[in-house]
N, C-alpha and C. Protein backbone atom coordinates (compact mmCIF):
# COMPACT_ATOMS: atom_id res chain seq x y z
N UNK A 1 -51.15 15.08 46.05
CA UNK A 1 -51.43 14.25 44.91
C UNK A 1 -52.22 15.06 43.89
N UNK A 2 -51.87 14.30 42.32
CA UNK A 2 -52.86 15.09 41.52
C UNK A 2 -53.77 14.71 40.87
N UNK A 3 -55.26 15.13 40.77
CA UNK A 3 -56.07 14.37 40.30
C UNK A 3 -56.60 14.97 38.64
N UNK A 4 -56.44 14.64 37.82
CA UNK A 4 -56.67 14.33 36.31
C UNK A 4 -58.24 14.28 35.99
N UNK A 5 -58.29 14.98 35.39
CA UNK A 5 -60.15 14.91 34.85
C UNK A 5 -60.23 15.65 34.15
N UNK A 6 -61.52 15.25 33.49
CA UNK A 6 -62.44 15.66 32.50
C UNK A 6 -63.65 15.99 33.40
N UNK A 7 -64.12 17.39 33.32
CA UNK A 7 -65.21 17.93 34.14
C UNK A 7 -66.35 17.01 33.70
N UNK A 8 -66.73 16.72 32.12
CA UNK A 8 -67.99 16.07 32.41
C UNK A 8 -67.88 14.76 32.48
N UNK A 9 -66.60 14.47 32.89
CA UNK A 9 -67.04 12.38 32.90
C UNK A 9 -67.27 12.24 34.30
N UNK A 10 -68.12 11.60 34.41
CA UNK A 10 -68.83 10.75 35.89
C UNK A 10 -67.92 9.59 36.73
N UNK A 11 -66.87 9.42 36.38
CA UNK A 11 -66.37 8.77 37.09
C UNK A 11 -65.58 9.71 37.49
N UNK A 12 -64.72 10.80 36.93
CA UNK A 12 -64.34 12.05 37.57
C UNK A 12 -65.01 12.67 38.64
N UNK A 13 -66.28 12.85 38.58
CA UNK A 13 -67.25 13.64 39.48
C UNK A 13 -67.37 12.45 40.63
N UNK A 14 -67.27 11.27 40.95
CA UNK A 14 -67.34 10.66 41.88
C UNK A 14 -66.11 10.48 42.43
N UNK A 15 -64.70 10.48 42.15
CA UNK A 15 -63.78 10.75 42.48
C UNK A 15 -63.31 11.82 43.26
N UNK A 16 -63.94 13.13 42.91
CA UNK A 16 -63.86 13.86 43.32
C UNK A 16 -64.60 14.33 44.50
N UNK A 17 -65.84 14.11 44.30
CA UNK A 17 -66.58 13.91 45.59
C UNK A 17 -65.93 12.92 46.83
N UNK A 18 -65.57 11.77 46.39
CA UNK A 18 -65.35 10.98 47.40
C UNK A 18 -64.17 11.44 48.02
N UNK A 19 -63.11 11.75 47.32
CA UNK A 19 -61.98 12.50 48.18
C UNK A 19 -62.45 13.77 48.83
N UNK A 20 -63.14 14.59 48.39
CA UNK A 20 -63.55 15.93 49.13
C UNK A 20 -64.33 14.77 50.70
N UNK A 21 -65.07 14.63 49.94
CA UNK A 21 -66.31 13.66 51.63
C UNK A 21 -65.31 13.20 52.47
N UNK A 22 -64.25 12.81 52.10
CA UNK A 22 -63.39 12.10 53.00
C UNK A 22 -62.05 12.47 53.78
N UNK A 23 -61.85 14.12 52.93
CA UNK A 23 -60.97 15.19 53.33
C UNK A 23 -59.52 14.98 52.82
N UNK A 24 -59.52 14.35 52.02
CA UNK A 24 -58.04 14.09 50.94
C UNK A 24 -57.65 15.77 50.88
N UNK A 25 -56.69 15.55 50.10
CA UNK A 25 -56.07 16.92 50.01
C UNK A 25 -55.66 16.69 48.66
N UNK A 26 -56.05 17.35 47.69
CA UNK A 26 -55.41 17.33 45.89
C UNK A 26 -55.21 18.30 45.11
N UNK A 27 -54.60 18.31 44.74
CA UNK A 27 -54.88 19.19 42.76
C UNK A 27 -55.96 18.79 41.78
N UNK A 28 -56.49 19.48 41.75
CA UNK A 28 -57.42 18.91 40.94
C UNK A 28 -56.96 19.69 39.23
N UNK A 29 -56.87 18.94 38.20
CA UNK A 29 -56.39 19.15 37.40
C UNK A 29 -57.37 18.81 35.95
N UNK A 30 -57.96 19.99 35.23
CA UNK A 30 -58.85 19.96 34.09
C UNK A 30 -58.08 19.73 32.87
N UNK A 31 -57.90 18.35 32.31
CA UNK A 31 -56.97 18.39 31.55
C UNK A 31 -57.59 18.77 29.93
N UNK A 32 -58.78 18.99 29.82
CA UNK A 32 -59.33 19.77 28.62
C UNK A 32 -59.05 21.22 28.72
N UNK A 33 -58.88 22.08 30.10
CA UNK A 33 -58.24 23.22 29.68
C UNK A 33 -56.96 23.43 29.77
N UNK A 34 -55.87 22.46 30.08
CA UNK A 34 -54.51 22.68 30.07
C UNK A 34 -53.88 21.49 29.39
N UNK A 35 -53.78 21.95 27.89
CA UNK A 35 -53.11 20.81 26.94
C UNK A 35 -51.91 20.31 27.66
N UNK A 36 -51.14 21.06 27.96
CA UNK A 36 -50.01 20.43 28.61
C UNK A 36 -49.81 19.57 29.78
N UNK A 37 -50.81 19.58 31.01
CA UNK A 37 -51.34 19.07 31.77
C UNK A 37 -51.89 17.54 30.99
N UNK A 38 -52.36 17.72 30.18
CA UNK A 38 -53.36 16.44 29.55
C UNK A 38 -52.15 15.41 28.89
N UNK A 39 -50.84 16.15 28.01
CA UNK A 39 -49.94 15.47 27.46
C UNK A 39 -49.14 14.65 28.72
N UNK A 40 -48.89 15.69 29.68
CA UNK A 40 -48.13 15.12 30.96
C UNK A 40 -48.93 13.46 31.30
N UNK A 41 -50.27 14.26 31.57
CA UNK A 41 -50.70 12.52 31.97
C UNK A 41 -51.10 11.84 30.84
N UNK A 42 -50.99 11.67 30.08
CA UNK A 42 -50.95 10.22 28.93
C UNK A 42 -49.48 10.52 28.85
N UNK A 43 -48.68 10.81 29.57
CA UNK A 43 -47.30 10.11 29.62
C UNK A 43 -46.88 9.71 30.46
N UNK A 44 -47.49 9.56 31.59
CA UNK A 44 -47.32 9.01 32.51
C UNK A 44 -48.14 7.81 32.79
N UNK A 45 -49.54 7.70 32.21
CA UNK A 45 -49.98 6.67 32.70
C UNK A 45 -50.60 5.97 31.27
N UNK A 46 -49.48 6.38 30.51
CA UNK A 46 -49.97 5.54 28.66
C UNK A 46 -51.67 5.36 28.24
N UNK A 47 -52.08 6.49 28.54
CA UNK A 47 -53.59 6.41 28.07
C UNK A 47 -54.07 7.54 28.26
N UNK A 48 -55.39 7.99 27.37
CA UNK A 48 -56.13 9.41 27.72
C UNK A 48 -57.16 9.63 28.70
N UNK A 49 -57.23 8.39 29.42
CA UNK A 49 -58.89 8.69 30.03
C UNK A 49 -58.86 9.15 31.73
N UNK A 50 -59.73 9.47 31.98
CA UNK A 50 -59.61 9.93 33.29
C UNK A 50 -60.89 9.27 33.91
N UNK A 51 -60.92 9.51 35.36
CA UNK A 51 -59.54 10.36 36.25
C UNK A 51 -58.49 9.40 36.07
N UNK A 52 -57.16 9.85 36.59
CA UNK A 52 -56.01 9.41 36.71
C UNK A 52 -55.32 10.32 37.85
N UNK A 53 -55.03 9.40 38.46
CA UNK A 53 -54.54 9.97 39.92
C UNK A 53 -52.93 10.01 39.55
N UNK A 54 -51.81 10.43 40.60
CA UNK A 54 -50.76 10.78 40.20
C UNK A 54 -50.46 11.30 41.50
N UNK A 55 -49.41 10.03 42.74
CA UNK A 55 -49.25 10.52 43.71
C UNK A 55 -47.55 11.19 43.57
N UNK A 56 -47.44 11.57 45.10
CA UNK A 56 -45.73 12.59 44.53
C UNK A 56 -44.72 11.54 44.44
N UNK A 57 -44.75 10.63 44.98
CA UNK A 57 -44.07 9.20 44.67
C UNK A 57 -43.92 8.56 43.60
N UNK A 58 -44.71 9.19 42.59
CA UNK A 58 -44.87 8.88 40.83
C UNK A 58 -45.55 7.86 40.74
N UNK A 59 -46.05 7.34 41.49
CA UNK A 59 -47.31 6.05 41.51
C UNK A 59 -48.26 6.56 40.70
N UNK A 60 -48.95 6.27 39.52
CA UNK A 60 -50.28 6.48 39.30
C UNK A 60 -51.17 5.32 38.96
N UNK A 61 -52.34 6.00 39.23
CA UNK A 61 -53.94 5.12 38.73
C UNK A 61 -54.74 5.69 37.79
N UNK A 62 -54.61 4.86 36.59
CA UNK A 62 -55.54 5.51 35.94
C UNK A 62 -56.71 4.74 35.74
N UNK A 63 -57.59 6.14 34.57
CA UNK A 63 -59.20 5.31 34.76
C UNK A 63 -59.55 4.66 35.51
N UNK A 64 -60.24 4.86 36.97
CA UNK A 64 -60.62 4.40 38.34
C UNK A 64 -61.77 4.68 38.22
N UNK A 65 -62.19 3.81 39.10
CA UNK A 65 -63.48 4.25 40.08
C UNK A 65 -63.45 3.97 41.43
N UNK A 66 -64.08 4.66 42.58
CA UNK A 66 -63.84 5.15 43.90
C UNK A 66 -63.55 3.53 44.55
N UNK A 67 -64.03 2.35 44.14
CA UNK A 67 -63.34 1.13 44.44
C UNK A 67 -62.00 0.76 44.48
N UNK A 68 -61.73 1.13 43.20
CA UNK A 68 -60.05 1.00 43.26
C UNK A 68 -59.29 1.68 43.65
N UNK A 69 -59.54 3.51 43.56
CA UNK A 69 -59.39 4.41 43.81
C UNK A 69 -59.13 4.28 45.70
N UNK A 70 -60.08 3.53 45.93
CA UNK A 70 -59.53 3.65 47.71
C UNK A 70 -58.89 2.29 48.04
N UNK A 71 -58.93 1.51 47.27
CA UNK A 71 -57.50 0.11 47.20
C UNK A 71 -56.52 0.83 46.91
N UNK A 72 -55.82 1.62 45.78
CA UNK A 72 -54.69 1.87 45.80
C UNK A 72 -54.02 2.96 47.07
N UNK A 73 -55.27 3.61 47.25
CA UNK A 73 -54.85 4.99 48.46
C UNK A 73 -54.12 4.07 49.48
N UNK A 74 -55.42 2.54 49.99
CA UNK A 74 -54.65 1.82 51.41
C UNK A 74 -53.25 1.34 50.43
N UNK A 75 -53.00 1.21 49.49
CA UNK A 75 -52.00 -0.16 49.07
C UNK A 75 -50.58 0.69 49.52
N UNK A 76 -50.45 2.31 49.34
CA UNK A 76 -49.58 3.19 49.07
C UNK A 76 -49.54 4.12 50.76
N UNK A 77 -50.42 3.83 51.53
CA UNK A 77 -50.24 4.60 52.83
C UNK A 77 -50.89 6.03 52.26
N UNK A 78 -51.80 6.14 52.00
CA UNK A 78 -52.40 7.62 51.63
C UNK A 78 -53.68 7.50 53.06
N UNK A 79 -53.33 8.98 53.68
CA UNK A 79 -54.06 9.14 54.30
C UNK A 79 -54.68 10.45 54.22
N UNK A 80 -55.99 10.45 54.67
CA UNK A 80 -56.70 12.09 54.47
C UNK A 80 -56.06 13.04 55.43
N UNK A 81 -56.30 13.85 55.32
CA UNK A 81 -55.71 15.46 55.99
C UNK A 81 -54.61 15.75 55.68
């Protein structure tokens, strides 16, 4: 899966933590240094903000926080390792 962020937004940084703490496996993806990366996801999930998750199934979540963020993981069968 790929995860979408902006290094300094805080809901990014808890996202990211919580999948590392919990042993997810991702891409982590800086979409302020890869314009093209950043266009990809506001086309996929019709908005600019992050995080925005993006599983290989083409499911995405955007603008989360680690609440919803681990509702959609159970809703979709995402498991760590």
């Amino acid at each position: 899966m790929k995860l979408y962020v902006k290094t300094w937004c805080p809901w990014c940084v808890d996202a990211i933590d919580w999948l590392r703490a919990r042993g997810y496996a991702f891409e982590l993806i800086d979409v302020l240094a890869d314009s093209a990366a950043y266009a990809h996801m506001r086309t996929i999930s019709g908005q600019s903000l992050t995080p925005t998750l993006e599983l290989p199934t083409g499911a995405v979540l955007p603008d989360f926080d680690v609440r919803q963020l681990e509702k959609f993981l159970a809703q979709h069968n995402i498991t760590a390792g």
